[in-house]
PDB file of N, CA and C in Angstrom:
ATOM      1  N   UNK A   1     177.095 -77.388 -54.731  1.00  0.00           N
ATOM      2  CA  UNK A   1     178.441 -77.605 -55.233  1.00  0.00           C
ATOM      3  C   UNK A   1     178.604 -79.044 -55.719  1.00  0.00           C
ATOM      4  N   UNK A   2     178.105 -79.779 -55.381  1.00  0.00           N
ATOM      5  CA  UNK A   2     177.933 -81.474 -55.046  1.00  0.00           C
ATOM      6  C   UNK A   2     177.559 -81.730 -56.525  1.00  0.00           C
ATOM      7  N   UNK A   3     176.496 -81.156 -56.859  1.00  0.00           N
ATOM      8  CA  UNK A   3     175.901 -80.644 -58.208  1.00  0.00           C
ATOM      9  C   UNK A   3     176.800 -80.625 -59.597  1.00  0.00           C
ATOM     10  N   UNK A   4     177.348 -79.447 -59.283  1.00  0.00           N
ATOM     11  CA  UNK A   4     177.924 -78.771 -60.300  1.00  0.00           C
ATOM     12  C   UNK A   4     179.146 -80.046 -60.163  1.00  0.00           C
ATOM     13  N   UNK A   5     179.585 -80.568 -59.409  1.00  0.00           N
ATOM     14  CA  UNK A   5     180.780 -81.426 -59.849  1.00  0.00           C
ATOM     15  C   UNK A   5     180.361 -82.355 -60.632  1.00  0.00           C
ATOM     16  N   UNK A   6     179.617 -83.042 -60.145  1.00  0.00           N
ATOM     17  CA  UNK A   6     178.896 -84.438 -60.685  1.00  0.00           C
ATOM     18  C   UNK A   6     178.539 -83.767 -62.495  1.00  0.00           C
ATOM     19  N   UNK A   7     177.791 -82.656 -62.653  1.00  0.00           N
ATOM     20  CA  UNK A   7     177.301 -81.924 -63.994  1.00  0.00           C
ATOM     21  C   UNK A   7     179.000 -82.395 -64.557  1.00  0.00           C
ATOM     22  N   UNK A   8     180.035 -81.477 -64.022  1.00  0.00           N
ATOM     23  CA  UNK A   8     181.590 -80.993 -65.140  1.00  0.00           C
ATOM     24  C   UNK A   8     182.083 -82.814 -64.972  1.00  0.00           C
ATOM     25  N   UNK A   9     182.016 -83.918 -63.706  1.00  0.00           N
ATOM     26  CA  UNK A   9     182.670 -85.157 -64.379  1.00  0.00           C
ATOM     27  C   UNK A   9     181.922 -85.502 -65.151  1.00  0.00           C
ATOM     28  N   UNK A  10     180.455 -85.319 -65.308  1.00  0.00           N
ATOM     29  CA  UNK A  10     179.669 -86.101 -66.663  1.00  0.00           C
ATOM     30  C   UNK A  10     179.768 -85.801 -67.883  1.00  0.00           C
ATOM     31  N   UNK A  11     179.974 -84.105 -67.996  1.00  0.00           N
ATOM     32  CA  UNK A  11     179.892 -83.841 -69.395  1.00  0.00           C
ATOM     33  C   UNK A  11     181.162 -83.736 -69.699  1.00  0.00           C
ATOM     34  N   UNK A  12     182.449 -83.355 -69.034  1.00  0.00           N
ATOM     35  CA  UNK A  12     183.354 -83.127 -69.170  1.00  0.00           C
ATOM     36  C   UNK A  12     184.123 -84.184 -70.224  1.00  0.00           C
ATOM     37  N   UNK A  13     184.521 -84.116 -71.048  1.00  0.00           N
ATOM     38  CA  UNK A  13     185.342 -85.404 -72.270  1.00  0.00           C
ATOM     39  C   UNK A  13     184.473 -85.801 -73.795  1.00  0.00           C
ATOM     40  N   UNK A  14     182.764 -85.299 -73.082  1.00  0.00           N
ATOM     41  CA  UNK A  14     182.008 -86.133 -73.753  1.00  0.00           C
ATOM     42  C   UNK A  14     182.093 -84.986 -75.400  1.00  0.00           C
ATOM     43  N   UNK A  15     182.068 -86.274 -76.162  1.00  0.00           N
ATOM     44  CA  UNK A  15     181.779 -85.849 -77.981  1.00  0.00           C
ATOM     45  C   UNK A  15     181.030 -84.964 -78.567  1.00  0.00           C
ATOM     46  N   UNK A  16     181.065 -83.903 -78.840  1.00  0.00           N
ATOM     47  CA  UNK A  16     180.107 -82.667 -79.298  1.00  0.00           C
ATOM     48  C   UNK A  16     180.586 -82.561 -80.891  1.00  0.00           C
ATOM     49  N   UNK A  17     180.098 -82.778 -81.621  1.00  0.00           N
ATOM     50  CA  UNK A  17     180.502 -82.982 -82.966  1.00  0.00           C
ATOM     51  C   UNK A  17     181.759 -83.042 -83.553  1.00  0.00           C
ATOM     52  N   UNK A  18     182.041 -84.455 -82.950  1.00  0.00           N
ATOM     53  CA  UNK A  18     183.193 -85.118 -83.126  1.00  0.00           C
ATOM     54  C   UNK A  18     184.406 -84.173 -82.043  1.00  0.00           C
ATOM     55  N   UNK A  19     184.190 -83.411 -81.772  1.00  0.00           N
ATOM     56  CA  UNK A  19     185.367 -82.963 -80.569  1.00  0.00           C
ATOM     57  C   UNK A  19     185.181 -82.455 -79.244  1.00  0.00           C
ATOM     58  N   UNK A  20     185.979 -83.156 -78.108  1.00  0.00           N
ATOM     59  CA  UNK A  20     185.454 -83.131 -76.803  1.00  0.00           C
ATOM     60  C   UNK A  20     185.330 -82.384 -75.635  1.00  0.00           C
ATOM     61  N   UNK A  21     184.028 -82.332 -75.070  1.00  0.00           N
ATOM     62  CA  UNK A  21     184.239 -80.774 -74.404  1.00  0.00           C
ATOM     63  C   UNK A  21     185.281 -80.823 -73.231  1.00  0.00           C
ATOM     64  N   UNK A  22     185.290 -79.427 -73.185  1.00  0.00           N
ATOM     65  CA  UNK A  22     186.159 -79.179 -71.596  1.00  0.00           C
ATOM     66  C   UNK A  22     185.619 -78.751 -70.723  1.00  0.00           C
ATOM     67  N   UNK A  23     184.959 -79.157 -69.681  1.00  0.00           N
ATOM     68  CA  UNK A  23     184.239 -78.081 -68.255  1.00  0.00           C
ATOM     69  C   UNK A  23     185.080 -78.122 -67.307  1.00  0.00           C
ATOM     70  N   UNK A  24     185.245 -76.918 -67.363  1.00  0.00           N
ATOM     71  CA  UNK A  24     185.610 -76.403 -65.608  1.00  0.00           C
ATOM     72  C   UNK A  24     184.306 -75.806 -64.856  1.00  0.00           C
ATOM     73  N   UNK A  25     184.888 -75.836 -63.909  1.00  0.00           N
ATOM     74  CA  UNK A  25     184.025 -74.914 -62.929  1.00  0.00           C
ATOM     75  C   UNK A  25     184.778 -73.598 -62.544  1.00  0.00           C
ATOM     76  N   UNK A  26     183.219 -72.087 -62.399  1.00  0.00           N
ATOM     77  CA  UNK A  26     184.129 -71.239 -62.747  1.00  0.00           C
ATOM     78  C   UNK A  26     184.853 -70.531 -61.230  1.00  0.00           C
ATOM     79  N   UNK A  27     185.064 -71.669 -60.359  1.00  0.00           N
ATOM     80  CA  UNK A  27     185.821 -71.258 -59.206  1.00  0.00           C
ATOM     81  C   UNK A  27     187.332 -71.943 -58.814  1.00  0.00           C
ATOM     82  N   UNK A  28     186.891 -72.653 -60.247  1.00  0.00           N
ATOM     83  CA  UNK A  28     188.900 -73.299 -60.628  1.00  0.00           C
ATOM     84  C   UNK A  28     189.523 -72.250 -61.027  1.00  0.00           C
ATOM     85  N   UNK A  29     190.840 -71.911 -60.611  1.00  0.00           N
ATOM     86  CA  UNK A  29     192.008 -71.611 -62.029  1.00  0.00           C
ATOM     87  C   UNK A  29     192.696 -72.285 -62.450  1.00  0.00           C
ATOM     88  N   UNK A  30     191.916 -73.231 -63.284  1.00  0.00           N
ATOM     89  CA  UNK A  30     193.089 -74.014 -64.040  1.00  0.00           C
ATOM     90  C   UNK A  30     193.305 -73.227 -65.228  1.00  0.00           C
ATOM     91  N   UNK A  31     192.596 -71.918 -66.084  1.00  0.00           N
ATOM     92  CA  UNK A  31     192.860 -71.203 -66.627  1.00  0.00           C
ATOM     93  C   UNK A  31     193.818 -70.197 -66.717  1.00  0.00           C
ATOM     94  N   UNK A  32     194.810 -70.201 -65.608  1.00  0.00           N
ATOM     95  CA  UNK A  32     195.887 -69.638 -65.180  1.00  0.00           C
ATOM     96  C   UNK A  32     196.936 -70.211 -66.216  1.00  0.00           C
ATOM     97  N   UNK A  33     196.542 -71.645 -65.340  1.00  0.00           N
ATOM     98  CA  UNK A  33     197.911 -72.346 -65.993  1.00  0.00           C
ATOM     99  C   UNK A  33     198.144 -72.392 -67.042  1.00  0.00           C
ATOM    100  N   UNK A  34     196.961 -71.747 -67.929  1.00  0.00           N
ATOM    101  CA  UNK A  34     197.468 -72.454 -69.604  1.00  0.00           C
ATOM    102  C   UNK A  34     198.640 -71.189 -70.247  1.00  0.00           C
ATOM    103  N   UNK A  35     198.851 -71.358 -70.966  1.00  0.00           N
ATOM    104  CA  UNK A  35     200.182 -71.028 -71.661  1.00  0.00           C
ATOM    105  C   UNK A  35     199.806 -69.424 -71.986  1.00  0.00           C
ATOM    106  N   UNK A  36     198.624 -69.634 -72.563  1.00  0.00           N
ATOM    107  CA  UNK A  36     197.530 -68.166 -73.556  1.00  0.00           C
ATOM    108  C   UNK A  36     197.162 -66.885 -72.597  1.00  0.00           C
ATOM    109  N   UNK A  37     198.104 -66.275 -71.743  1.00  0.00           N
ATOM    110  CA  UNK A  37     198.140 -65.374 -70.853  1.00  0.00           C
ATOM    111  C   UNK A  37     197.541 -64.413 -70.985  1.00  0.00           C
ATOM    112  N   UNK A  38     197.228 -64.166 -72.411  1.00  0.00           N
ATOM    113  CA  UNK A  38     196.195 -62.601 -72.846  1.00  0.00           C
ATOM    114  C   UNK A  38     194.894 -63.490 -72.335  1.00  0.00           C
ATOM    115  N   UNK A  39     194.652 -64.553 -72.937  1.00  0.00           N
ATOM    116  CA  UNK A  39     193.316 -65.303 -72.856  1.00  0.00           C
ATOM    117  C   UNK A  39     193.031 -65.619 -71.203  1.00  0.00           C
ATOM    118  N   UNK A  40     193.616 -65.810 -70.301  1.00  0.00           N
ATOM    119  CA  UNK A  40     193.719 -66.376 -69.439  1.00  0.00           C
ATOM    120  C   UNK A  40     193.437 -65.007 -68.008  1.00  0.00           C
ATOM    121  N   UNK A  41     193.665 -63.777 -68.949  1.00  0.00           N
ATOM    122  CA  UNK A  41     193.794 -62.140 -68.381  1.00  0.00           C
ATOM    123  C   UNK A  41     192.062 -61.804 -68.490  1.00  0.00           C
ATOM    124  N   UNK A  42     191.971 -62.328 -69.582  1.00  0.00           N
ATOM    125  CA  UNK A  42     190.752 -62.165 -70.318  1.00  0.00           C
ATOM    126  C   UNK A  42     189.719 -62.549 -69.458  1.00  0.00           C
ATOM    127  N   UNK A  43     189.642 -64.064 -69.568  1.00  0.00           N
ATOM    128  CA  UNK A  43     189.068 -64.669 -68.610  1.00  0.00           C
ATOM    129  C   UNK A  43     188.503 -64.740 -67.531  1.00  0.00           C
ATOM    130  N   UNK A  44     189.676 -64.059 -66.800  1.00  0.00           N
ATOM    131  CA  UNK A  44     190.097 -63.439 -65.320  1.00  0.00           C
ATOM    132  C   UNK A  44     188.523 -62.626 -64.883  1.00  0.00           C
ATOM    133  N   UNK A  45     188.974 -61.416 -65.985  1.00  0.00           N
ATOM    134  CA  UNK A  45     188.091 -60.204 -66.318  1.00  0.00           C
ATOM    135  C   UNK A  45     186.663 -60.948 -66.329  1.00  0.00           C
ATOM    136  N   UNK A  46     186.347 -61.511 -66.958  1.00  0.00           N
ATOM    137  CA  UNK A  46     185.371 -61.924 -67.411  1.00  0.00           C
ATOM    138  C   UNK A  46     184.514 -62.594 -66.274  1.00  0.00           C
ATOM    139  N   UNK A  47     185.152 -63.500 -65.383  1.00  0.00           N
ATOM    140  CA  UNK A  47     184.692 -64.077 -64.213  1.00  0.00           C
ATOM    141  C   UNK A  47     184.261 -62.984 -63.297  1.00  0.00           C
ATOM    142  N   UNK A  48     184.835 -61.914 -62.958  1.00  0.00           N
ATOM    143  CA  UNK A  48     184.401 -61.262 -62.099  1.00  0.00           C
ATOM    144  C   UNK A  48     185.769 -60.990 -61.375  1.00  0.00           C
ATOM    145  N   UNK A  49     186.660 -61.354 -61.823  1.00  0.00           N
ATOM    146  CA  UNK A  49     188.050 -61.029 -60.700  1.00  0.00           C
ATOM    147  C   UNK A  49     187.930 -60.004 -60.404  1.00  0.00           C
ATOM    148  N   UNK A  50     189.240 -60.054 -59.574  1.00  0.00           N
ATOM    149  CA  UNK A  50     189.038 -59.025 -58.676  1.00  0.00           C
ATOM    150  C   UNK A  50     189.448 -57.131 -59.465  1.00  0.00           C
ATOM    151  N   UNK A  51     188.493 -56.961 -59.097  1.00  0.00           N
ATOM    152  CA  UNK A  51     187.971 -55.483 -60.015  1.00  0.00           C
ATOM    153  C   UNK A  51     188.313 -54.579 -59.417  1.00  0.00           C
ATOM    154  N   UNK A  52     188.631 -53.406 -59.743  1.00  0.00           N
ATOM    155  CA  UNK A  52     188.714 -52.350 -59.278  1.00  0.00           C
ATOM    156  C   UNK A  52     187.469 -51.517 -58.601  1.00  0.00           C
ATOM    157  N   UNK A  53     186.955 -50.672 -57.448  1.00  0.00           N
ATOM    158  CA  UNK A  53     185.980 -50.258 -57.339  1.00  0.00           C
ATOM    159  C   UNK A  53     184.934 -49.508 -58.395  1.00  0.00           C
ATOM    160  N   UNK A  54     185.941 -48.588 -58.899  1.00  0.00           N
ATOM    161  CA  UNK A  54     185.380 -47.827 -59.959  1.00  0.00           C
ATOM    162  C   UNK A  54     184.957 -48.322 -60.777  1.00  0.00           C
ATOM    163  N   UNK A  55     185.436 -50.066 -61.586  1.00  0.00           N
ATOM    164  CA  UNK A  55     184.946 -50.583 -62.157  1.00  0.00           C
ATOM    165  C   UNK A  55     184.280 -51.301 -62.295  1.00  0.00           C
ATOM    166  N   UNK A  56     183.621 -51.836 -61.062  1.00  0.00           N
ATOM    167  CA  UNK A  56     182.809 -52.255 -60.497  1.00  0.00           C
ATOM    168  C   UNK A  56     181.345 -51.440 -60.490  1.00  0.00           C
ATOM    169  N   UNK A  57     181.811 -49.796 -60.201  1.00  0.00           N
ATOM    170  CA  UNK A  57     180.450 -49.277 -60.124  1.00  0.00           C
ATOM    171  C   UNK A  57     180.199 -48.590 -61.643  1.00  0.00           C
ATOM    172  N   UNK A  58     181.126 -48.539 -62.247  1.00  0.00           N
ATOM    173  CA  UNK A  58     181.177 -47.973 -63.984  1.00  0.00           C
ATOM    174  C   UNK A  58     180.034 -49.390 -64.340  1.00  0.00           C
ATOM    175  N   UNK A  59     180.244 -50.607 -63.770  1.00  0.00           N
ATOM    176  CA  UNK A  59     179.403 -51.769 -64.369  1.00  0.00           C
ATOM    177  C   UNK A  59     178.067 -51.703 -64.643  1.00  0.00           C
ATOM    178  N   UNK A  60     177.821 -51.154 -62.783  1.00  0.00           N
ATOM    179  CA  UNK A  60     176.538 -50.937 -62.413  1.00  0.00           C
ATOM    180  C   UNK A  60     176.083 -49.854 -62.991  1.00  0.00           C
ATOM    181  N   UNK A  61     176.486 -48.940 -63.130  1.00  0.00           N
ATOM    182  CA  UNK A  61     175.859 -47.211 -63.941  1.00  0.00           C
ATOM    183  C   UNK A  61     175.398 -47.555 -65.343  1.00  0.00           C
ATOM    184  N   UNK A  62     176.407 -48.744 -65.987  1.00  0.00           N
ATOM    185  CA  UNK A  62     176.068 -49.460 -67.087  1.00  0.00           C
ATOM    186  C   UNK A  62     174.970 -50.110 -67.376  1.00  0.00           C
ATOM    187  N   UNK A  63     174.647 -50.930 -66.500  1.00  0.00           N
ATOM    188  CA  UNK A  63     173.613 -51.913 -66.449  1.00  0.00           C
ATOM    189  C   UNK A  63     172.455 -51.133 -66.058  1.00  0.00           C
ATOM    190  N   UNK A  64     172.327 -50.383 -65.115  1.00  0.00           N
ATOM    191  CA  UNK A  64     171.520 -49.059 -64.500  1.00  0.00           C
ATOM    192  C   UNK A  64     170.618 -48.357 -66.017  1.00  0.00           C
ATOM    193  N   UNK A  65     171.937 -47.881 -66.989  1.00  0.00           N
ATOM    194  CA  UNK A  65     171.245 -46.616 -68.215  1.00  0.00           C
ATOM    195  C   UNK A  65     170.762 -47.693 -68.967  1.00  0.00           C
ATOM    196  N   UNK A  66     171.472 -48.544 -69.009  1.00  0.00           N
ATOM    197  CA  UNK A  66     169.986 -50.028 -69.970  1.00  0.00           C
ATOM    198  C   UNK A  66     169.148 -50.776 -69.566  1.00  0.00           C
ATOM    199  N   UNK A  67     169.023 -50.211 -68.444  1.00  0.00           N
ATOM    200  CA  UNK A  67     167.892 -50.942 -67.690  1.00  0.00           C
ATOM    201  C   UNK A  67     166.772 -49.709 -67.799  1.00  0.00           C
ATOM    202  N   UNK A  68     167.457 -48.637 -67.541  1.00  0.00           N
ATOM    203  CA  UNK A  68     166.326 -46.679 -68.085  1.00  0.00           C
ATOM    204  C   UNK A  68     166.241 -47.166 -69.629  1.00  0.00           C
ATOM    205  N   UNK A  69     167.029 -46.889 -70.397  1.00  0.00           N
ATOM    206  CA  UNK A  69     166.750 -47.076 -72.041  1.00  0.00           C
ATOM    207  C   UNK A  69     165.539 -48.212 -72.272  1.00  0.00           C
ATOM    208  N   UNK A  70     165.449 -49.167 -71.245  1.00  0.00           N
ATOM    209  CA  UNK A  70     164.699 -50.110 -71.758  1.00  0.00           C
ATOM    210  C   UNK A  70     163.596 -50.329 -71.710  1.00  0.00           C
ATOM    211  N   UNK A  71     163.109 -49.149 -70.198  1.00  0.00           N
ATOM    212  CA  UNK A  71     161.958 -48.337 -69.985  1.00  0.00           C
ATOM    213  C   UNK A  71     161.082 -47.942 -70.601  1.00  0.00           C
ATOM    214  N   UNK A  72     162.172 -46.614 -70.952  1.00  0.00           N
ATOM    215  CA  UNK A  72     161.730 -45.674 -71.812  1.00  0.00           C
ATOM    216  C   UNK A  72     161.265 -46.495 -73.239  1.00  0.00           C
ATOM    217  N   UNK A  73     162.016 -46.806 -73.786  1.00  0.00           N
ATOM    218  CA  UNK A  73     161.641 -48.052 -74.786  1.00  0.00           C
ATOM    219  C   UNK A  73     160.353 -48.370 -74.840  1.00  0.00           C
ATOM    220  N   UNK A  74     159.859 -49.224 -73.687  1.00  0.00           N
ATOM    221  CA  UNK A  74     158.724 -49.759 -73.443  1.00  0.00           C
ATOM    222  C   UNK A  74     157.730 -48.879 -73.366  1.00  0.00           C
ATOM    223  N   UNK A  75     157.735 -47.605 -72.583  1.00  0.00           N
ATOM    224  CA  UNK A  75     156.901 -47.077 -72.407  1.00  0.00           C
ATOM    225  C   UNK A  75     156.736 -46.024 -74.103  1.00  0.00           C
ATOM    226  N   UNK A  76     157.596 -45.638 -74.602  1.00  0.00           N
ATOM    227  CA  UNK A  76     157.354 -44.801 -75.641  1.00  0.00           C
ATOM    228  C   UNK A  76     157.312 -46.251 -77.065  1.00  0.00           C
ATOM    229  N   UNK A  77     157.890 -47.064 -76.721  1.00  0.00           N
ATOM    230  CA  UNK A  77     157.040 -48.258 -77.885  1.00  0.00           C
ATOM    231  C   UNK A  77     155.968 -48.347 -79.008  1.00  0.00           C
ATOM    232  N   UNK A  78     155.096 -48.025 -77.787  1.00  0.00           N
ATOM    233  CA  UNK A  78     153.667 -48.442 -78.088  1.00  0.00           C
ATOM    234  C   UNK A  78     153.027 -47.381 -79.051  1.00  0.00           C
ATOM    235  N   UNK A  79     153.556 -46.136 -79.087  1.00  0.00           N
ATOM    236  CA  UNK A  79     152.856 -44.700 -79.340  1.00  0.00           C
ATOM    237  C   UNK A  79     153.824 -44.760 -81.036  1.00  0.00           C
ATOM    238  N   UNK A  80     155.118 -45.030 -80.878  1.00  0.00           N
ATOM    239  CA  UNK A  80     155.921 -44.883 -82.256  1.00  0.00           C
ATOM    240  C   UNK A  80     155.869 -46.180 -83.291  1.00  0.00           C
ATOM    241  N   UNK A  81     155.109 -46.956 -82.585  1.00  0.00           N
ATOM    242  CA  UNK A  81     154.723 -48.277 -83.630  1.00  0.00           C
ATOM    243  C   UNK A  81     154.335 -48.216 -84.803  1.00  0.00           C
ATOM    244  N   UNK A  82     154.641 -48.256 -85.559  1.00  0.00           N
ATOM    245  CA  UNK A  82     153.681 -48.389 -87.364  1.00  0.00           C
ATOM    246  C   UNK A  82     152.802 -49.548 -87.191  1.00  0.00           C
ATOM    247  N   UNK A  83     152.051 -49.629 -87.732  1.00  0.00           N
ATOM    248  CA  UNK A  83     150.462 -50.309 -87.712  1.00  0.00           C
ATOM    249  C   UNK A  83     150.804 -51.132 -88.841  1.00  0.00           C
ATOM    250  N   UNK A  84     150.699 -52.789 -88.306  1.00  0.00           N
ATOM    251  CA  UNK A  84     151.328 -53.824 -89.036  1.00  0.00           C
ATOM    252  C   UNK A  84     150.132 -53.711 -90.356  1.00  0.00           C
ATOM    253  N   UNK A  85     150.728 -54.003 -91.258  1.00  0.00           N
ATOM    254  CA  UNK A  85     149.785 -53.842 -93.106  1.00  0.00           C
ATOM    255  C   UNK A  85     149.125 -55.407 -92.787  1.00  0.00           C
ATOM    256  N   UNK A  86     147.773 -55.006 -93.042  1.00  0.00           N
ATOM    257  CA  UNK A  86     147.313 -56.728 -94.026  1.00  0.00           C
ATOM    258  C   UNK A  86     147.608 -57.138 -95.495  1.00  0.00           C
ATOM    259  N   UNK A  87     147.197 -58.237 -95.301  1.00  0.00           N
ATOM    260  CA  UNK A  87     147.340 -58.742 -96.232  1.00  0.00           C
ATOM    261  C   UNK A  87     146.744 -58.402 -97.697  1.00  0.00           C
ATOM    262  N   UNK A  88     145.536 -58.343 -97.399  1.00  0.00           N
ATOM    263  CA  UNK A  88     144.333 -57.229 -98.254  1.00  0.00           C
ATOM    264  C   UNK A  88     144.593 -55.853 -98.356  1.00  0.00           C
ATOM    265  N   UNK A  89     145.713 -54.762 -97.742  1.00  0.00           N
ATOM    266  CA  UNK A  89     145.897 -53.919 -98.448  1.00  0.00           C
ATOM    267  C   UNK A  89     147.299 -53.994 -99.226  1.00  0.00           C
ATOM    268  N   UNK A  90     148.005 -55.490 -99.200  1.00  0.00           N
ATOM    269  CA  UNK A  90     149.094 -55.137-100.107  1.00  0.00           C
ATOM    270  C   UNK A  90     148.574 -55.707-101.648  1.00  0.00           C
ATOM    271  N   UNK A  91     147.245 -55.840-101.548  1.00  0.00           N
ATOM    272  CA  UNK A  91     146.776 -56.208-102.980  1.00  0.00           C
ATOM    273  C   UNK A  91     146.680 -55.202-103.838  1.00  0.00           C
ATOM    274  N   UNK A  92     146.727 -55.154-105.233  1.00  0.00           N
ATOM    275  CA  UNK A  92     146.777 -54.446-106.218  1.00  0.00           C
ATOM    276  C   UNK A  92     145.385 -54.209-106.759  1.00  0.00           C
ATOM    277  N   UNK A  93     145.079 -52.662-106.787  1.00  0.00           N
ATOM    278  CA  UNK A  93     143.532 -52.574-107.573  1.00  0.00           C
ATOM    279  C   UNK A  93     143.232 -53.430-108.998  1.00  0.00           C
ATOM    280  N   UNK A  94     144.743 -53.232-109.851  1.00  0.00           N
ATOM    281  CA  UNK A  94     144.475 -54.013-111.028  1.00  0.00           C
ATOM    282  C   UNK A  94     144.817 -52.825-112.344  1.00  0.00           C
ATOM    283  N   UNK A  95     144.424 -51.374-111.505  1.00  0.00           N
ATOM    284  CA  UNK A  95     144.929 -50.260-112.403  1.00  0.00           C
ATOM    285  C   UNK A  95     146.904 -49.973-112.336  1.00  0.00           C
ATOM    286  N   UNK A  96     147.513 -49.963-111.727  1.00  0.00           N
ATOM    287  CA  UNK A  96     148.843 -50.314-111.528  1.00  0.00           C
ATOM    288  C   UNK A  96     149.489 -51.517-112.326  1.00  0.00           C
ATOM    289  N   UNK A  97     148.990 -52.677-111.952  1.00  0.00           N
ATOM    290  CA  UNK A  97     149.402 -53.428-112.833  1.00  0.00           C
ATOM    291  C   UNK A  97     149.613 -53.443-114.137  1.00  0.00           C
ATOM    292  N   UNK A  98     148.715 -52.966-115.089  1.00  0.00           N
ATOM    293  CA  UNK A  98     148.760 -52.844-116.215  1.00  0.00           C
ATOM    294  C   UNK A  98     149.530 -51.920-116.633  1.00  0.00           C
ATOM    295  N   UNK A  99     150.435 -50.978-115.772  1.00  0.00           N
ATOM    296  CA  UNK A  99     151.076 -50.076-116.379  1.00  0.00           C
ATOM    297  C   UNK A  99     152.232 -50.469-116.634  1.00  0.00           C
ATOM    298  N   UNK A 100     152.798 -50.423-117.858  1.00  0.00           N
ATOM    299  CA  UNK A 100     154.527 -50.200-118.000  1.00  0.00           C
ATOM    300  C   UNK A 100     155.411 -49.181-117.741  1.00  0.00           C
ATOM    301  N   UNK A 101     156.292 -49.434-116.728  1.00  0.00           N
ATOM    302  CA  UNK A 101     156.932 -48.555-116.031  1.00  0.00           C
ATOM    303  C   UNK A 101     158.168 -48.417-117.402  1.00  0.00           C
TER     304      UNK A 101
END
């Protein structure tokens, strides 16, 4: 924790192309306070607030079928690959060329 403070007072103000950052840490709500209440709902969500069960495990079932898709992926990959072209067969015999299309 000691860490992460020392990280948000150092970078916190400093110049990022010409305009200055803001760090929080994400166990503040100072994101409450700001005015932008959709954004601030948003946010909320986004951190991990406090969730509903179901949506919590809708997350995991989520993360679960793309973690299978990514499997399967891998394992059927290798077999549906097209066979990268060289260089030497995208050359022209020389009979093509001469034709006018």
């Amino acid at each position: 924790m000691q860490e992460a403070q020392l990280a948000k007072e150092k970078m916190n103000g400093k110049l990022v192309c010409g305009r200055p950052v803001v760090v929080h840490l994400a166990s503040e709500k100072c994101f409450l306070d700001s005015g932008n209440s959709q954004r601030a709902l948003k946010d909320k969500k986004l951190a991990g607030g406090s969730g509903s069960k179901s949506a919590q495990t809708d997350r995991a079932a989520k993360i679960s079928a793309i973690k299978n898709k990514l499997k399967s992926l891998e394992n059927d990959g290798c077999s549906t690959k097209r066979p990268r072209l060289n260089p030497d067969d995208l050359k022209s015999t020389g009979e093509q060329s001469d034709k006018k299309l």
